[in-house]
Protein backbone atom coordinates (compact mmCIF):
# COMPACT_ATOMS: atom_id res chain seq x y z
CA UNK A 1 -23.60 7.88 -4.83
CA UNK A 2 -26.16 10.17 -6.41
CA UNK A 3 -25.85 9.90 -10.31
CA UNK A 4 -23.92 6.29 -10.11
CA UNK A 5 -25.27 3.33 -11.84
CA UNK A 6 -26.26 0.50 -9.46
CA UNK A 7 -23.48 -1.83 -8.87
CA UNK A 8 -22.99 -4.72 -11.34
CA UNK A 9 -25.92 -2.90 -13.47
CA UNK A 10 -25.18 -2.91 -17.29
CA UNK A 11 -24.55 1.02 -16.43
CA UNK A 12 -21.68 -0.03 -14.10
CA UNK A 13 -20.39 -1.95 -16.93
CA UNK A 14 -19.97 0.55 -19.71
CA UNK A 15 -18.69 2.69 -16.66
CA UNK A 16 -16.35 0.99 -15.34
CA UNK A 17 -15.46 -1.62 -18.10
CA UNK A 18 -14.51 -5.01 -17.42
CA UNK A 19 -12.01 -7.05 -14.76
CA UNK A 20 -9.95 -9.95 -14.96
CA UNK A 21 -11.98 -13.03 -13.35
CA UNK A 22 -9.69 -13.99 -10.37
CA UNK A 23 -9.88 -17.26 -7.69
CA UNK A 24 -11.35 -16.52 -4.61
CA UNK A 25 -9.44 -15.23 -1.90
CA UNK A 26 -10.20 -14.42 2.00
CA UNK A 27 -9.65 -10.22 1.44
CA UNK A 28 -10.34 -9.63 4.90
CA UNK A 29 -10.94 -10.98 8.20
CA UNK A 30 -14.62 -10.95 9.24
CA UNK A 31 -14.64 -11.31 12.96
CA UNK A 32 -13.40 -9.26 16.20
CA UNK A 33 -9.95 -9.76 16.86
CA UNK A 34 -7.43 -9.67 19.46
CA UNK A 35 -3.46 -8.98 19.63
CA UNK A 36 -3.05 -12.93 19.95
CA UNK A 37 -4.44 -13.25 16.60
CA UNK A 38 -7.06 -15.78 18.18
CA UNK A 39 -10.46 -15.45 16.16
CA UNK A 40 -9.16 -14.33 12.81
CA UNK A 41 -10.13 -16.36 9.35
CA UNK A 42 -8.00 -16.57 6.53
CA UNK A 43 -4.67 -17.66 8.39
CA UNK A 44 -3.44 -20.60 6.43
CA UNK A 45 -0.38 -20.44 5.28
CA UNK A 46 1.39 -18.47 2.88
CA UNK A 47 0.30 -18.88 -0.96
CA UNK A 48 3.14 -19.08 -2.91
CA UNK A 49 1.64 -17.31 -6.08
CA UNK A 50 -2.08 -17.12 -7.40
CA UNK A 51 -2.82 -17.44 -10.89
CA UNK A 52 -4.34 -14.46 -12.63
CA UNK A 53 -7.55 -15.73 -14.53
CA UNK A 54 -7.97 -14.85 -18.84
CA UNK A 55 -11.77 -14.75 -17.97
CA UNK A 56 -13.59 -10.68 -17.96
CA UNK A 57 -16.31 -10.35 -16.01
CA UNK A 58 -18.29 -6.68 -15.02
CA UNK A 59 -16.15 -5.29 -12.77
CA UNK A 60 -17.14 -5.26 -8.71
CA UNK A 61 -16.24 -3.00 -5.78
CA UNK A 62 -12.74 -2.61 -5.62
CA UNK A 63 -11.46 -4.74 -8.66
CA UNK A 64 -8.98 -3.69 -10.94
CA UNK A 65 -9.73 -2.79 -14.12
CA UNK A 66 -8.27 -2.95 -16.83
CA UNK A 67 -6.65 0.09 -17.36
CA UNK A 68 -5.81 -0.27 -13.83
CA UNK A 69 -3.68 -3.07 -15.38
CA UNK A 70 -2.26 -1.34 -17.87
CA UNK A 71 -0.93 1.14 -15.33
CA UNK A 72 0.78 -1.45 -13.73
CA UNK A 73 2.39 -2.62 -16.28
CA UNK A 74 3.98 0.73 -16.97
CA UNK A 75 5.08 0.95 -14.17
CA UNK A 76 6.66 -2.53 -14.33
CA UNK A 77 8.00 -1.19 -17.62
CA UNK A 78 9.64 1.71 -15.67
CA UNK A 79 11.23 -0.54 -13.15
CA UNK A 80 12.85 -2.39 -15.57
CA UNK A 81 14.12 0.34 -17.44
CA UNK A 82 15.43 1.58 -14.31
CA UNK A 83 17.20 -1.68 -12.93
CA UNK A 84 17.55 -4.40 -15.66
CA UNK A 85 18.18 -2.25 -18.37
CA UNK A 86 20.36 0.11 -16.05
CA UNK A 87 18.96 3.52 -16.57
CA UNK A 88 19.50 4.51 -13.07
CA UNK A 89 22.88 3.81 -13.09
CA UNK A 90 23.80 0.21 -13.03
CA UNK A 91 21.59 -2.93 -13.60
CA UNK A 92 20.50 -4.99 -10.86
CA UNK A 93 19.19 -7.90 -12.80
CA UNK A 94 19.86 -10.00 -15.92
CA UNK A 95 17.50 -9.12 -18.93
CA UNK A 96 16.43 -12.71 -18.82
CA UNK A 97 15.15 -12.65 -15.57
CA UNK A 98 16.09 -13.02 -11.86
CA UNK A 99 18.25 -15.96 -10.41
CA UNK A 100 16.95 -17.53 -7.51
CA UNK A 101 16.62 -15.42 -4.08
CA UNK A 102 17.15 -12.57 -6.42
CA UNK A 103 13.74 -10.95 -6.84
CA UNK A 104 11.19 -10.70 -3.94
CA UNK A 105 7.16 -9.91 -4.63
CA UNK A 106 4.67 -9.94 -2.04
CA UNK A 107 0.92 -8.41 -1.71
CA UNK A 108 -1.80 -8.11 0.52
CA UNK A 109 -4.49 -10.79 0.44
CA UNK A 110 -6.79 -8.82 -2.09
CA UNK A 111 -7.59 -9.63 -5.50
CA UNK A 112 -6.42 -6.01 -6.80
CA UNK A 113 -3.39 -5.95 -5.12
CA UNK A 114 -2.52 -9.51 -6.47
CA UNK A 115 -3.41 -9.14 -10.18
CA UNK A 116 -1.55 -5.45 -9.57
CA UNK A 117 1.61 -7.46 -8.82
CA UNK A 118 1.25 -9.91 -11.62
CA UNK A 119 0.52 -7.27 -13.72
CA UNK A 120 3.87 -4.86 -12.85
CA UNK A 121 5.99 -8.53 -13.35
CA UNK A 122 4.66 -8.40 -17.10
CA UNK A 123 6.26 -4.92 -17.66
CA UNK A 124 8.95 -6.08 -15.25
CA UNK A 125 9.88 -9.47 -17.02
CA UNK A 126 7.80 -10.02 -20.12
CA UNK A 127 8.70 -13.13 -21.35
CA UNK A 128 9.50 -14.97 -17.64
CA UNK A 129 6.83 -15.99 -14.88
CA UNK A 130 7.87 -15.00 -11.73
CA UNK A 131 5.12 -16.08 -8.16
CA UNK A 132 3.79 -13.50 -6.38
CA UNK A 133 3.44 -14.36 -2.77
CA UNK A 134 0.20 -13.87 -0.98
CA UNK A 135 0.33 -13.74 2.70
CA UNK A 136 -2.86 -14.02 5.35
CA UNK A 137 -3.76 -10.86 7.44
CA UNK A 138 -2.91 -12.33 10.65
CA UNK A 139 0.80 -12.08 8.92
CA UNK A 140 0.46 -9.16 6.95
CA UNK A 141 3.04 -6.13 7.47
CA UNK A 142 1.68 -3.83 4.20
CA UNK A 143 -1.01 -2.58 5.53
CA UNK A 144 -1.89 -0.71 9.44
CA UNK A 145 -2.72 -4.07 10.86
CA UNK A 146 -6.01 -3.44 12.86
CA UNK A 147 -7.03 -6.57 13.10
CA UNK A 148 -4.61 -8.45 15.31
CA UNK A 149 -3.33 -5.19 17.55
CA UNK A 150 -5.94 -3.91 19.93
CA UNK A 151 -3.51 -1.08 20.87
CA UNK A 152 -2.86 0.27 17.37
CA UNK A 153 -7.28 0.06 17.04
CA UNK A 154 -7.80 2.01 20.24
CA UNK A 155 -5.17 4.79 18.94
CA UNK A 156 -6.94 4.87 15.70
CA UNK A 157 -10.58 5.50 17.21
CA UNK A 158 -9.36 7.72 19.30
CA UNK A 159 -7.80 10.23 16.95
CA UNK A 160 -10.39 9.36 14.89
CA UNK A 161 -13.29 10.89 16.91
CA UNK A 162 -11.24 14.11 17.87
CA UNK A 163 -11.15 14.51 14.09
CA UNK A 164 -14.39 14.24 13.30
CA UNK A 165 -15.52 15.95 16.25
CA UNK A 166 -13.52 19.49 15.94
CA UNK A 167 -13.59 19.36 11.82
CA UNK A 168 -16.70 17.51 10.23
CA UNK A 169 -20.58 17.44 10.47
CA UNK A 170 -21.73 14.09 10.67
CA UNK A 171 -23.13 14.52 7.12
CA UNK A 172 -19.98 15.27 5.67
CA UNK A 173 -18.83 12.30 7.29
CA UNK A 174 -20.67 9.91 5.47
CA UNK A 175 -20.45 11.49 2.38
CA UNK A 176 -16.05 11.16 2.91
CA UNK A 177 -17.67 7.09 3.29
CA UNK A 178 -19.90 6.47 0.76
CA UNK A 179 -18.55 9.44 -2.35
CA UNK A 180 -14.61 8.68 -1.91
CA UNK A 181 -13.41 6.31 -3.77
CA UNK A 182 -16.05 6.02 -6.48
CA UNK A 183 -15.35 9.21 -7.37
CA UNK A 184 -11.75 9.00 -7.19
CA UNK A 185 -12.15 5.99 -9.28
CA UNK A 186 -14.03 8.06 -12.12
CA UNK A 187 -11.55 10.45 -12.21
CA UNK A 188 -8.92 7.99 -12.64
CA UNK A 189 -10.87 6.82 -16.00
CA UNK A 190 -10.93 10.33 -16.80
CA UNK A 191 -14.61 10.52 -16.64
CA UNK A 192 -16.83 13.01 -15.58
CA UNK A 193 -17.91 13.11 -12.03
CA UNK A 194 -21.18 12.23 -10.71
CA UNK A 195 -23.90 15.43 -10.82
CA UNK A 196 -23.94 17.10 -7.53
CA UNK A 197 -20.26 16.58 -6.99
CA UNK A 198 -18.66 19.86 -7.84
CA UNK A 199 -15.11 19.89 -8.56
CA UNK A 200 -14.70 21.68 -5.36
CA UNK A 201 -16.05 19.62 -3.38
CA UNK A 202 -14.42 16.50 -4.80
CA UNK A 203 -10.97 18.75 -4.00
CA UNK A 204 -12.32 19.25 -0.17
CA UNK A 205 -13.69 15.36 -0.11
CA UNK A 206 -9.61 13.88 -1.32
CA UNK A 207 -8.59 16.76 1.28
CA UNK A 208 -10.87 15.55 4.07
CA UNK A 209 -10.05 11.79 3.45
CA UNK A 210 -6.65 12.09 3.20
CA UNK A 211 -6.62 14.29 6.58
CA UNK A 212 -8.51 11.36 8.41
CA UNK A 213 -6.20 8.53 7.08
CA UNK A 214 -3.14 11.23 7.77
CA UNK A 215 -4.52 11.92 11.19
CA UNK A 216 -5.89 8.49 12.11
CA UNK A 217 -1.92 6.75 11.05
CA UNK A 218 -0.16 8.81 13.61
CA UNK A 219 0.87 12.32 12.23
CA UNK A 220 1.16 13.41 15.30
CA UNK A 221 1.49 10.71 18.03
CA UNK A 222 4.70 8.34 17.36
CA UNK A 223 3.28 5.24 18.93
CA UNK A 224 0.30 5.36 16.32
CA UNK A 225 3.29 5.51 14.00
CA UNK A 226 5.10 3.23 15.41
CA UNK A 227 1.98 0.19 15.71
CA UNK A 228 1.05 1.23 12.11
CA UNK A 229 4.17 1.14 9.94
CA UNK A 230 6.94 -0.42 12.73
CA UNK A 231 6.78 -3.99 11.83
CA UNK A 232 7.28 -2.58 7.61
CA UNK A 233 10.31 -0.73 8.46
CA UNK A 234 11.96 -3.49 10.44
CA UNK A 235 11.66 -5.98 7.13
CA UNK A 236 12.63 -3.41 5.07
CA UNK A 237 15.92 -2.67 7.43
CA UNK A 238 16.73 -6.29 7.99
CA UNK A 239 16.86 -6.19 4.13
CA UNK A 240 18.99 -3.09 3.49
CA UNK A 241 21.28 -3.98 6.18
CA UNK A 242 21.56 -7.42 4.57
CA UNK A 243 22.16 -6.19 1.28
CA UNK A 244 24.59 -3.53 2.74
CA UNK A 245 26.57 -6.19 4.57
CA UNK A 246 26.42 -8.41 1.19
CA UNK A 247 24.82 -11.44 3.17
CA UNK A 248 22.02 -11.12 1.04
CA UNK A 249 21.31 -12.64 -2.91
CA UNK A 250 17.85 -10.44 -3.10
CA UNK A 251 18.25 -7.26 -5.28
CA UNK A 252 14.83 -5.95 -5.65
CA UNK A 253 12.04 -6.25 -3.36
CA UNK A 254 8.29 -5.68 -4.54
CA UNK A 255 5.44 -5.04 -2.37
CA UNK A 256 1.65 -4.24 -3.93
CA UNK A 257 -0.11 -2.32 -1.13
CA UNK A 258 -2.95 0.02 -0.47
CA UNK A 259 -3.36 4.30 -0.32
CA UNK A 260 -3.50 3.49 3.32
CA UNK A 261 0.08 2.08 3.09
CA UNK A 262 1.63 4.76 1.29
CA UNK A 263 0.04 7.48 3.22
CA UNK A 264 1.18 6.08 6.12
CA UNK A 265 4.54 5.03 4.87
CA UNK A 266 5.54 8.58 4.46
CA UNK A 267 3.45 9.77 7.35
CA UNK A 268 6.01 7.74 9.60
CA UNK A 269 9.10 9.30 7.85
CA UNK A 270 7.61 13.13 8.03
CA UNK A 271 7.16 13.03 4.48
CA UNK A 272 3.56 13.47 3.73
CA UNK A 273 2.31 14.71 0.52
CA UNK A 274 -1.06 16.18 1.92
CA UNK A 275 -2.96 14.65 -0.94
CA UNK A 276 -4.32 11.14 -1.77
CA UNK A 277 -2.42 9.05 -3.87
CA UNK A 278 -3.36 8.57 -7.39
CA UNK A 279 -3.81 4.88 -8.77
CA UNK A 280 -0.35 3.65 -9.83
CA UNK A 281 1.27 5.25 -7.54
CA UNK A 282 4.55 3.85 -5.82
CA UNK A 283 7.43 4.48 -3.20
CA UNK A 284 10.62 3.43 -4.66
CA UNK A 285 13.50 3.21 -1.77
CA UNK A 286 17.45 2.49 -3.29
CA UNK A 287 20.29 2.00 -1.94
CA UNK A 288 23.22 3.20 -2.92
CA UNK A 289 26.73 2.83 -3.02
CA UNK A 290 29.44 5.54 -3.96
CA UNK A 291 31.56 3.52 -6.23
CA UNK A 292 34.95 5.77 -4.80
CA UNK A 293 34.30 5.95 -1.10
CA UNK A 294 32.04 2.66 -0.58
CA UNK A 295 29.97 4.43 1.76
CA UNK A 296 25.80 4.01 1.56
CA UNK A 297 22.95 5.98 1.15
CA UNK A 298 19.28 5.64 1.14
CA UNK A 299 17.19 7.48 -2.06
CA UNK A 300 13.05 7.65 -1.56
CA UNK A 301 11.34 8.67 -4.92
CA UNK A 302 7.56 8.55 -4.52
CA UNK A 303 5.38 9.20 -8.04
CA UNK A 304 2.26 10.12 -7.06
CA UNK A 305 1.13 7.80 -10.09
CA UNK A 306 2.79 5.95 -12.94
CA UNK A 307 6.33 7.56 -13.40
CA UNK A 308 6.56 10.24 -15.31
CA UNK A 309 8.71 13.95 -14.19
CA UNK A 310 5.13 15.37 -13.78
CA UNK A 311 4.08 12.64 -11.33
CA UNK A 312 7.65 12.56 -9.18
CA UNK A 313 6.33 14.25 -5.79
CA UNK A 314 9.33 13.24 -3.32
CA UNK A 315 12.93 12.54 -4.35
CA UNK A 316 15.27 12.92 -1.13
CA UNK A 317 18.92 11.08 -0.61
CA UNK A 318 20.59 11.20 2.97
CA UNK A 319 23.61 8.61 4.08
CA UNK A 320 22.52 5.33 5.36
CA UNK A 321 23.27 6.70 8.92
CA UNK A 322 20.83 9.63 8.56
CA UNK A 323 18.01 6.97 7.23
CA UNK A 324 18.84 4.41 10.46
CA UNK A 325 18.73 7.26 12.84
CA UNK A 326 15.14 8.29 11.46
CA UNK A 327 14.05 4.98 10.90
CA UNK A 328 15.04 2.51 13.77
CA UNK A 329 13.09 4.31 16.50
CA UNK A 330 10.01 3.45 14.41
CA UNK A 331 11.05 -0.53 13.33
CA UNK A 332 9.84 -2.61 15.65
CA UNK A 333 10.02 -6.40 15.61
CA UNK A 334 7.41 -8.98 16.29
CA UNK A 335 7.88 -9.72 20.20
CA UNK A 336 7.89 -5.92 20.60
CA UNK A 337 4.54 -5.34 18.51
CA UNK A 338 2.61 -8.22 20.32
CA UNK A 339 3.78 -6.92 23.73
CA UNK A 340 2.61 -3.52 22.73
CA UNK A 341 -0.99 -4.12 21.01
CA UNK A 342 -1.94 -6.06 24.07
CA UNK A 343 -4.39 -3.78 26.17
CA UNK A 344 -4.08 -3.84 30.60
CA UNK A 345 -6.26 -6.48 31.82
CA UNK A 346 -9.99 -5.40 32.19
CA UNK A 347 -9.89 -2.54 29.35
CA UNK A 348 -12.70 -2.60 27.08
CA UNK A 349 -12.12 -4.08 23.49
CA UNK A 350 -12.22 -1.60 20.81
CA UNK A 351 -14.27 -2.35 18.15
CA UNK A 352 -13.20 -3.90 14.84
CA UNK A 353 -12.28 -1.65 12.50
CA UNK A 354 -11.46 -2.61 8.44
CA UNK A 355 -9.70 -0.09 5.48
């Protein structure tokens, strides 16, 4: 990016500060891959939790820093406000920490997502360690899974070439690439952007970006919806409908995610904010139970960033039917999702495609 410091360049560190040293993990898979899952690295089993390291080191592409950090924690701060402390209207765990079965966390297989999820459990639960558990991509559910559904990745090019073709240069195209997220990422310091990037055009670039990931994530063609967030929603109603039913112990559920998730998250449920989310941000889903009538109901609140009333962009309530009548068309479960990503014998391959 014009007017950057080169990466990992003693400018780069007084720009970006410094980020917690963490183990290595596999962030991505690095081959072409198939709706069998055959040909994918990094599919070992579950890890449990991952320790966050006390080591600094000059931040690289795509760590957290750490004021990234202390975002997190706020929000973890906010949560428990919210549901140990029983702001919101009744407390859903003990002040000393969960019971067993009680509290669920789980992240993608990046280091930022990870040490986000560690991080929120420190505002969460100060004083109690609680595992955050790392699954491999070939399992993953948090993200537009690309690489093991060659359905959802023909779908995505697709779109993604009708878009670029009827709304973008090729220039502007690569400058949506390579000037997105850094400068996103300055902003989020609250520093001054690059010169040459105007605050215009860093309005039209978060504009254009989000548009792509908007378009590409199936605003307008349910089955892209479907492939991209289906498998999500069905955990997340097996877990409602288990806590509804009271065959369930767990009371909160955590998941540390990407922009791609949350855009496409409310994309699926016609709720899009037309923007790109802001670092902290978060999708908080409750359900509720009138203490008179018993009956349920589903409340979204999305802050587009920490929580705050400025940064509360979506905060809708229907009954529990209403939700399950919007939601179950898009759920789909794991025999369903393999059948579907698999492409009619003799079609081409699409290429691999990464976030």
């Amino acid at each position: 990016v014009p007017g950057l410091a080169e990466i990992g360049s003693p400018a780069w560190g007084a720009t970006f500060g410094q980020c917690r040293v963490m183990p290595d993990l596999v962030e991505r898979s690095d081959s072409a891959s198939s709706s069998s899952g055959a040909n994918l690295t990094g599919d070992s089993a579950s890890q449990p939790s991952v320790e966050a390291g006390k080591a600094f080191a000059t931040c690289p592409i795509g760590g957290l820093t750490r004021f990234g950090e202390e975002q997190l924690v706020q929000l973890g701060t906010y949560l428990r406000t919210q549901y140990v402390e029983g702001k919101s209207g009744g407390a859903l765990l003990r002040p000393t920490g969960p019971l067993q079965d009680e509290l669920k966390v789980v992240s993608t297989r990046t280091k930022r997502t990870v040490l986000s999820a560690q991080s929120l459990l420190r505002g969460l639960f100060p004083e109690v360690e609680s595992a955050v558990e790392v699954h491999p991509w070939t399992q993953s559910v948090l993200i537009p899974n690309h690489g093991r559904c060659d359905r959802l990745r023909q779908l995505f090019f697709e779109e993604k070439r009708k878009w670029e073709a009827t709304l973008l240069p090729t220039s502007t195209q690569r400058q949506i690439d390579r000037m997105g997220d850094p400068a996103r990422s300055l902003r989020g310091l609250g520093l001054q952007l690059p010169p040459g990037i105007s605050e215009d055009f860093y309005k039209d670039l978060n504009h254009a970006g989000h548009e792509l990931v908007d378009v590409t994530l199936g605003r307008s063609i349910e089955e892209l919806r479907r492939l991209s967030v289906g498998p999500l929603l069905a955990e997340m109603q097996h877990e409602l409908r288990a806590a509804a039913g009271e065959q369930s112990t767990l009371r909160i559920s955590v998941r540390s995610a990407h922009d791609v998730t949350l855009t496409g998250f409310l994309t699926a449920l016609g709720l899009s904010t037309h923007s790109w989310p802001d670092f902290g941000s978060n999708i908080i889903i409750e359900l509720l139970r009138d203490r008179c009538s018993g009956c349920f109901q589903v409340r979204l609140v999305m802050h587009d960033g920490v929580p705050s009333a400025a940064t509360k962009a979506i905060d809708v309530i229907v009954p529990l039917e209403t939700w399950d009548d919007l939601v179950d068309p898009l759920a789909i479960s794991e025999d369903e999702y393999l059948t579907q990503c698999r492409l009619p014998t003799g079609m081409p391959t699409p290429p691999t495609h990464f976030w």
